[in-house]
C-alpha atoms as a PDB file:
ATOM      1  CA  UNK A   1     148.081 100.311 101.811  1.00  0.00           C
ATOM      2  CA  UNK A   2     147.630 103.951 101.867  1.00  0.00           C
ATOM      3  CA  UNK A   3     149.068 106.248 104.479  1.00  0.00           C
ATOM      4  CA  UNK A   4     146.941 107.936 106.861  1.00  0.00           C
ATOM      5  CA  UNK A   5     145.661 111.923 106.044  1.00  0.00           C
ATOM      6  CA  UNK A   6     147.581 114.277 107.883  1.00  0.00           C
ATOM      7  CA  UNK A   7     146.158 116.349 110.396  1.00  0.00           C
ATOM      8  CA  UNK A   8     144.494 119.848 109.325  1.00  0.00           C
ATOM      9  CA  UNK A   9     147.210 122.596 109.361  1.00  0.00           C
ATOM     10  CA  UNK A  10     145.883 126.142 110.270  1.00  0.00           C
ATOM     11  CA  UNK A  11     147.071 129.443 109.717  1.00  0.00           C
ATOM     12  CA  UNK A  12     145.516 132.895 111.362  1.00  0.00           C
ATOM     13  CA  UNK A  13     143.523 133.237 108.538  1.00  0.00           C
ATOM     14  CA  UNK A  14     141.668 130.339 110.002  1.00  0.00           C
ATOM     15  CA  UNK A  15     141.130 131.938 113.096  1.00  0.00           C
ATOM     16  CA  UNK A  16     140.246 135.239 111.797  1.00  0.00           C
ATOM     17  CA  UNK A  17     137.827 133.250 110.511  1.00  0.00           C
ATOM     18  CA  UNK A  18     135.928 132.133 113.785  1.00  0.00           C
ATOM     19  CA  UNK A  19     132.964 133.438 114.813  1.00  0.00           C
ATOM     20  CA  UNK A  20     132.908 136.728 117.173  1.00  0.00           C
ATOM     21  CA  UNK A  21     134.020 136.030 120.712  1.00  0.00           C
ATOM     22  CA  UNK A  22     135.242 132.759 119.890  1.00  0.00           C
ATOM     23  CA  UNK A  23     138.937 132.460 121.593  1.00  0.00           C
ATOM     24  CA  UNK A  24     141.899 130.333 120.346  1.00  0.00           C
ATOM     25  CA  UNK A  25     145.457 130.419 119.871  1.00  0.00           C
ATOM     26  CA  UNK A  26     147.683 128.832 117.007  1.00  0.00           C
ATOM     27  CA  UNK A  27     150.345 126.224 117.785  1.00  0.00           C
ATOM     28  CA  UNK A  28     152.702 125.127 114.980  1.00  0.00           C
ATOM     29  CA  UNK A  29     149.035 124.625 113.049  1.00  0.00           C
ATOM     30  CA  UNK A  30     146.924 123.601 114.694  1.00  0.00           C
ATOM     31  CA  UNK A  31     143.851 125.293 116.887  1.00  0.00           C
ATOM     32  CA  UNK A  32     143.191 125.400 120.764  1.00  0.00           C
ATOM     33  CA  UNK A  33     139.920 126.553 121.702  1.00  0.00           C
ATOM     34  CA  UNK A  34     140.030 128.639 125.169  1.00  0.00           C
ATOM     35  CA  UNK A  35     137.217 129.036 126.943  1.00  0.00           C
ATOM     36  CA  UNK A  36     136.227 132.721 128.082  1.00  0.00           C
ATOM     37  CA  UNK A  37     138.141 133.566 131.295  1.00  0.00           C
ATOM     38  CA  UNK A  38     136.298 133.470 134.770  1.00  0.00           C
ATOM     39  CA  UNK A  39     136.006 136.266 136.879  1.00  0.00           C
ATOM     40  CA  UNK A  40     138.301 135.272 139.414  1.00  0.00           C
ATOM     41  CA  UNK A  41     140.670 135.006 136.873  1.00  0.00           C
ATOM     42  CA  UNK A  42     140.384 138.380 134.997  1.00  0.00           C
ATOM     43  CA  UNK A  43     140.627 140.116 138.541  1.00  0.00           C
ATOM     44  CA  UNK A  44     143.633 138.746 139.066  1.00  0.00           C
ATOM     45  CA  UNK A  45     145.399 140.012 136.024  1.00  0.00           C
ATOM     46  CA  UNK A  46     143.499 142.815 136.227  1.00  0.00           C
ATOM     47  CA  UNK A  47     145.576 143.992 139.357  1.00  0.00           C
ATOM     48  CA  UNK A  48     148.655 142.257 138.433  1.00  0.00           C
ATOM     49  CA  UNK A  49     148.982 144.036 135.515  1.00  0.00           C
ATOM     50  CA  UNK A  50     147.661 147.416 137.447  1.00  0.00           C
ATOM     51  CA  UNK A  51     150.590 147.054 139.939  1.00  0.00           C
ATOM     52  CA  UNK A  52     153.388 145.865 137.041  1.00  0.00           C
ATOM     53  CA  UNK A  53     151.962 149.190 134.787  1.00  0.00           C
ATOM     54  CA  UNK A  54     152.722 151.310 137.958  1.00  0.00           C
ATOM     55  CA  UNK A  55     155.671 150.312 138.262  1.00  0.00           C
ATOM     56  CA  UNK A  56     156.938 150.457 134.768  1.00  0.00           C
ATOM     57  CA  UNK A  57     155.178 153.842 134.270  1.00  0.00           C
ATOM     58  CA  UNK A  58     157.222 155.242 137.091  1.00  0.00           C
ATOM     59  CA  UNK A  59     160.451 153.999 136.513  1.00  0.00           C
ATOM     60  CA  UNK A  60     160.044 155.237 132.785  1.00  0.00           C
ATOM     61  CA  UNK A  61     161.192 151.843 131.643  1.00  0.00           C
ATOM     62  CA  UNK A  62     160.357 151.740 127.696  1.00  0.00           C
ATOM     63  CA  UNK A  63     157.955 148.878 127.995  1.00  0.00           C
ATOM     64  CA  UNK A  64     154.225 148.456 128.110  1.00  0.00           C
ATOM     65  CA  UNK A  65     151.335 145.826 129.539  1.00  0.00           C
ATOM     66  CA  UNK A  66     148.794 144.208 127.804  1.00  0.00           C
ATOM     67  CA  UNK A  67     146.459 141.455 128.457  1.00  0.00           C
ATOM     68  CA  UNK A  68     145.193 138.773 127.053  1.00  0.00           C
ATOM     69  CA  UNK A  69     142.596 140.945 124.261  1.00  0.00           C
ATOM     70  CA  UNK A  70     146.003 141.519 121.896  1.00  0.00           C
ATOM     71  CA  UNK A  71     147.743 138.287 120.330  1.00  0.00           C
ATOM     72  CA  UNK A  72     151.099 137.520 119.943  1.00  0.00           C
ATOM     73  CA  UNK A  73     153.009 136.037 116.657  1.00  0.00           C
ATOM     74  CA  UNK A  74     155.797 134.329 118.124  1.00  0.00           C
ATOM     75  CA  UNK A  75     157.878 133.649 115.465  1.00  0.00           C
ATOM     76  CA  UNK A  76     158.239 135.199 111.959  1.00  0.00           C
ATOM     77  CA  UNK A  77     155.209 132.809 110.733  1.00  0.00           C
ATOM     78  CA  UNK A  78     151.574 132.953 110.668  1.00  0.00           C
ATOM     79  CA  UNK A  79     151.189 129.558 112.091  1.00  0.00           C
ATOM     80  CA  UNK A  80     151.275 130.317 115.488  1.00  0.00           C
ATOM     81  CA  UNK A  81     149.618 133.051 117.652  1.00  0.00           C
ATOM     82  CA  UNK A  82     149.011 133.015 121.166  1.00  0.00           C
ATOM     83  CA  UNK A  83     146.779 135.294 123.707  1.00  0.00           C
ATOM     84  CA  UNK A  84     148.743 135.187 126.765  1.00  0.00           C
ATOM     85  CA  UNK A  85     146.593 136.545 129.845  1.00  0.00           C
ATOM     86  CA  UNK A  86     149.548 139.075 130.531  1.00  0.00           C
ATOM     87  CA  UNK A  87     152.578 140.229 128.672  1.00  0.00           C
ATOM     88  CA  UNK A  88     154.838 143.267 128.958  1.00  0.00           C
ATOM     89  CA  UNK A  89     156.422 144.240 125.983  1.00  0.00           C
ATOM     90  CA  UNK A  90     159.641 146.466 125.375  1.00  0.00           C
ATOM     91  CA  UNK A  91     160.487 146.380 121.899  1.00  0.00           C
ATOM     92  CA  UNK A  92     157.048 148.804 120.412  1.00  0.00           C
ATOM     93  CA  UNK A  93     158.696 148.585 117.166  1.00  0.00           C
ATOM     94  CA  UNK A  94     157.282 145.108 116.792  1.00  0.00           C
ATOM     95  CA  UNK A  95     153.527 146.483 117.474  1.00  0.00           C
ATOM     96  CA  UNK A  96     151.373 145.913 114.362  1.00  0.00           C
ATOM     97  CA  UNK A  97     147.881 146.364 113.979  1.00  0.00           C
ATOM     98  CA  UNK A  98     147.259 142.419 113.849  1.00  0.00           C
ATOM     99  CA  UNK A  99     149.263 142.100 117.281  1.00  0.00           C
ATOM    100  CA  UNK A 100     152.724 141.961 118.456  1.00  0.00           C
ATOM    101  CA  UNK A 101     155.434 139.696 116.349  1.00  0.00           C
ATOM    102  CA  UNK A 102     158.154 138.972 118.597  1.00  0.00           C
ATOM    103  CA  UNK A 103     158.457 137.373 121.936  1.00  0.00           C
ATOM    104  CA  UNK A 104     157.293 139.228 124.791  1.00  0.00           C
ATOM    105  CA  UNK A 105     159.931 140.254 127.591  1.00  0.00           C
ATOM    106  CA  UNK A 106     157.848 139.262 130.554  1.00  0.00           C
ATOM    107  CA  UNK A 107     154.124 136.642 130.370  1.00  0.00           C
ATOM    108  CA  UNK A 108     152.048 135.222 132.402  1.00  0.00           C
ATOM    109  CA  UNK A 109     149.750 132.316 132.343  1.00  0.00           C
ATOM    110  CA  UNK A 110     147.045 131.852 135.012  1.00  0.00           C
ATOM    111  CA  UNK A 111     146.135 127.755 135.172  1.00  0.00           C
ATOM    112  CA  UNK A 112     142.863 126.610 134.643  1.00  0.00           C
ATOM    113  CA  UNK A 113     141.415 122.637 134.674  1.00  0.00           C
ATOM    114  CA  UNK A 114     141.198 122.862 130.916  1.00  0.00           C
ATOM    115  CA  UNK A 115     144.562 124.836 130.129  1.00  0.00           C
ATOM    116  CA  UNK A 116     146.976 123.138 132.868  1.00  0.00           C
ATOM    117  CA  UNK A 117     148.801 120.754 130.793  1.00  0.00           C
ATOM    118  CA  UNK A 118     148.953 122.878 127.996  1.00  0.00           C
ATOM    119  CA  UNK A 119     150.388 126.149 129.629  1.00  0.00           C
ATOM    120  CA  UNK A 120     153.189 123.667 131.890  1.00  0.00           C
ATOM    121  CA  UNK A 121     154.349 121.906 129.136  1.00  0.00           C
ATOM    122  CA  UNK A 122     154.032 123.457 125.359  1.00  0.00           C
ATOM    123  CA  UNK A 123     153.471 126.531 126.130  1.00  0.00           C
ATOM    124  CA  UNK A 124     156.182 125.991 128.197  1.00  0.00           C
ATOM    125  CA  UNK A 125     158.703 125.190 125.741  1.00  0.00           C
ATOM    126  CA  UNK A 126     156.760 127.433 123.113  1.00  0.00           C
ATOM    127  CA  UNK A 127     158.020 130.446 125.384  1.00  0.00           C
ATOM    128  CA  UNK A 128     161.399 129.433 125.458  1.00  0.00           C
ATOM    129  CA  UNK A 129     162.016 128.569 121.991  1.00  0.00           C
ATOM    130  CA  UNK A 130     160.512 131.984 120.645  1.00  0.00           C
ATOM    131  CA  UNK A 131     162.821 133.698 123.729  1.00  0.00           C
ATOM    132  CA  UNK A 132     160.355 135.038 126.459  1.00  0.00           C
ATOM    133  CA  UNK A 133     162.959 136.289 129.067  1.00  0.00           C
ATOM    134  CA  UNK A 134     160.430 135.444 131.689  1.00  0.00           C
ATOM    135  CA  UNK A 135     157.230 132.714 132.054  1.00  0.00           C
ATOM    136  CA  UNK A 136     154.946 133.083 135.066  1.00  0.00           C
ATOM    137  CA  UNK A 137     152.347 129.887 135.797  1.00  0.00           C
ATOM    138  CA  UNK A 138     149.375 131.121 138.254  1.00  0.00           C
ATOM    139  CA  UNK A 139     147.877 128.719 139.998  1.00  0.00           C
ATOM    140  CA  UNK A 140     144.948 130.170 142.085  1.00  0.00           C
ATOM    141  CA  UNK A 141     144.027 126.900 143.390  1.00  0.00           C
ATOM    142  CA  UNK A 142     146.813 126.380 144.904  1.00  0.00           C
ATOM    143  CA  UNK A 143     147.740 129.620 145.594  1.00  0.00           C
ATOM    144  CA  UNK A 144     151.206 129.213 143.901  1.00  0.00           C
ATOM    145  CA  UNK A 145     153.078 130.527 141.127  1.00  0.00           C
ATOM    146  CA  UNK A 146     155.974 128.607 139.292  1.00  0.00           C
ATOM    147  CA  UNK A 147     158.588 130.878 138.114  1.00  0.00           C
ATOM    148  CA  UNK A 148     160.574 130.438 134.647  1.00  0.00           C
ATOM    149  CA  UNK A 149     163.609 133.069 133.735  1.00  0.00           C
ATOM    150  CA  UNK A 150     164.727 132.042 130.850  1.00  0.00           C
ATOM    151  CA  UNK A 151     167.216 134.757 129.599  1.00  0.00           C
ATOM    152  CA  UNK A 152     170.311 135.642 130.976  1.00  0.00           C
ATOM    153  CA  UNK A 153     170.327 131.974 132.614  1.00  0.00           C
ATOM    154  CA  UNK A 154     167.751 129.686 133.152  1.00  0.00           C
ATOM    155  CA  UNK A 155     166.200 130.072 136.574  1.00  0.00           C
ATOM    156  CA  UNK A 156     163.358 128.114 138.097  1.00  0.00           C
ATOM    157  CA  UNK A 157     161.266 128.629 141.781  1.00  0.00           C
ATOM    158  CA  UNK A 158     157.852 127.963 143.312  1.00  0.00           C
ATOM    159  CA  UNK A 159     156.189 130.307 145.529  1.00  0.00           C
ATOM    160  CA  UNK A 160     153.446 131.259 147.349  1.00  0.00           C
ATOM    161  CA  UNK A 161     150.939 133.933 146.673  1.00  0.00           C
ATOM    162  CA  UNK A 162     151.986 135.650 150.080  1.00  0.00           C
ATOM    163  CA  UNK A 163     155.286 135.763 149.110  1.00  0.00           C
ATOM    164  CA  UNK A 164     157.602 139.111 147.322  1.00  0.00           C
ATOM    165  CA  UNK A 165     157.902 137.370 143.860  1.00  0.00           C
ATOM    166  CA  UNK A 166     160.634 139.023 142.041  1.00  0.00           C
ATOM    167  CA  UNK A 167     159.945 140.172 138.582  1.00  0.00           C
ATOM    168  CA  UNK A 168     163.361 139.792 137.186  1.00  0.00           C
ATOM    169  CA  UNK A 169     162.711 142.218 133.700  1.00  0.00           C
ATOM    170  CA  UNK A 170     162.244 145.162 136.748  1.00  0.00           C
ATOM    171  CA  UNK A 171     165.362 145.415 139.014  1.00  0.00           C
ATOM    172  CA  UNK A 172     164.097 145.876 142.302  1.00  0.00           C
ATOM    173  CA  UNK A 173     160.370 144.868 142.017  1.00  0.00           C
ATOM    174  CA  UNK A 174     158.645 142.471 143.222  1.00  0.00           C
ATOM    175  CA  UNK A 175     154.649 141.142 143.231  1.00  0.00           C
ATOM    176  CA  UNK A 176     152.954 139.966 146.353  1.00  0.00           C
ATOM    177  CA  UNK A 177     149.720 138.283 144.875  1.00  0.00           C
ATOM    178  CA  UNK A 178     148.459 138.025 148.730  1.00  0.00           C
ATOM    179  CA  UNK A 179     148.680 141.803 149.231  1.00  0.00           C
ATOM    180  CA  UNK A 180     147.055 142.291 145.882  1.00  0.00           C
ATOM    181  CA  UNK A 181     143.856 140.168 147.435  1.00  0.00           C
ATOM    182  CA  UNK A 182     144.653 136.692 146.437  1.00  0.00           C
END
């Protein structure tokens, strides 16, 4: 009796590797193909990361916004590499040409049929092991957003795109989706 092969195991070679335009992130090996984002989708990180770049401009806070266009090595490994629709960063030093190593201090994930599962649950617990200090879930759908804070204390709500939604890395500041035409 002879023990079944094991899975493929992946590195970002592998994905450097795919052709142009093809999306997909890295989990702990192994490839997720993502499917390009709709519009409704990229508008609304478009102005959610408009208002959040604002803000952080103006209070001269040492951080920055990016979408989903640079990739993120979680941990020090080459195994997995995620493309998080929106993440603000504050450490720069951790900015490489390839993408940022390190955990972001702030991401969001907007929900789609295919990626619903996957962005509640491992990507989930992905951000939390690699020590994102706060996980957003958009679900336009449902008009609702489930709230993770991770670091100082774990923290968890549900609201509703009409309501202030703190963002707890900016004292002060909060996001109302419904003002921002959602």
């Amino acid at each position: 009796m002879s023990a079944l092969p094991d899975e493929p195991y992946y590195t970002i070679e592998d994905i450097y590797h795919l052709p142009d335009g093809q999306r997909a992130e890295l989990i702990d090996g192994q490839i997720y193909m993502m499917a390009p984002p709709r519009p409704a989708h990229e508008r609304l990180i478009f102005r959610m990361s408009r208002v959040l770049d604002n803000h952080i401009e103006d209070m001269k806070m040492p951080c920055e916004v990016l979408t989903s266009n640079v990739g993120v090595f979680l941990f020090d490994s080459d195994t997995t590499y995620v493309l998080p629709d929106l993440k603000v960063i504050c450490d720069e030093s951790r900015m490489k040409d390839d993408g940022y190593h390190g955990a972001p201090d702030f991401v969001v994930e907007v929900l789609s049929k295919a990626t619903e599962a996957y962005d509640k649950v491992e990507k989930l617990a992905l951000y939390k092991k690699a020590g994102v200090k706060e996980y957003w879930i958009l679900d336009q759908a449902k008009r609702m957003v489930i709230k993770y804070v991770f670091i100082p204390e774990f923290e968890n709500a549900i609201f509703s795109f009409d309501d202030d939604i703190p963002v707890s890395i900016c004292d002060g500041f909060s996001i109302n989706l419904g003002k921002l035409g959602f």
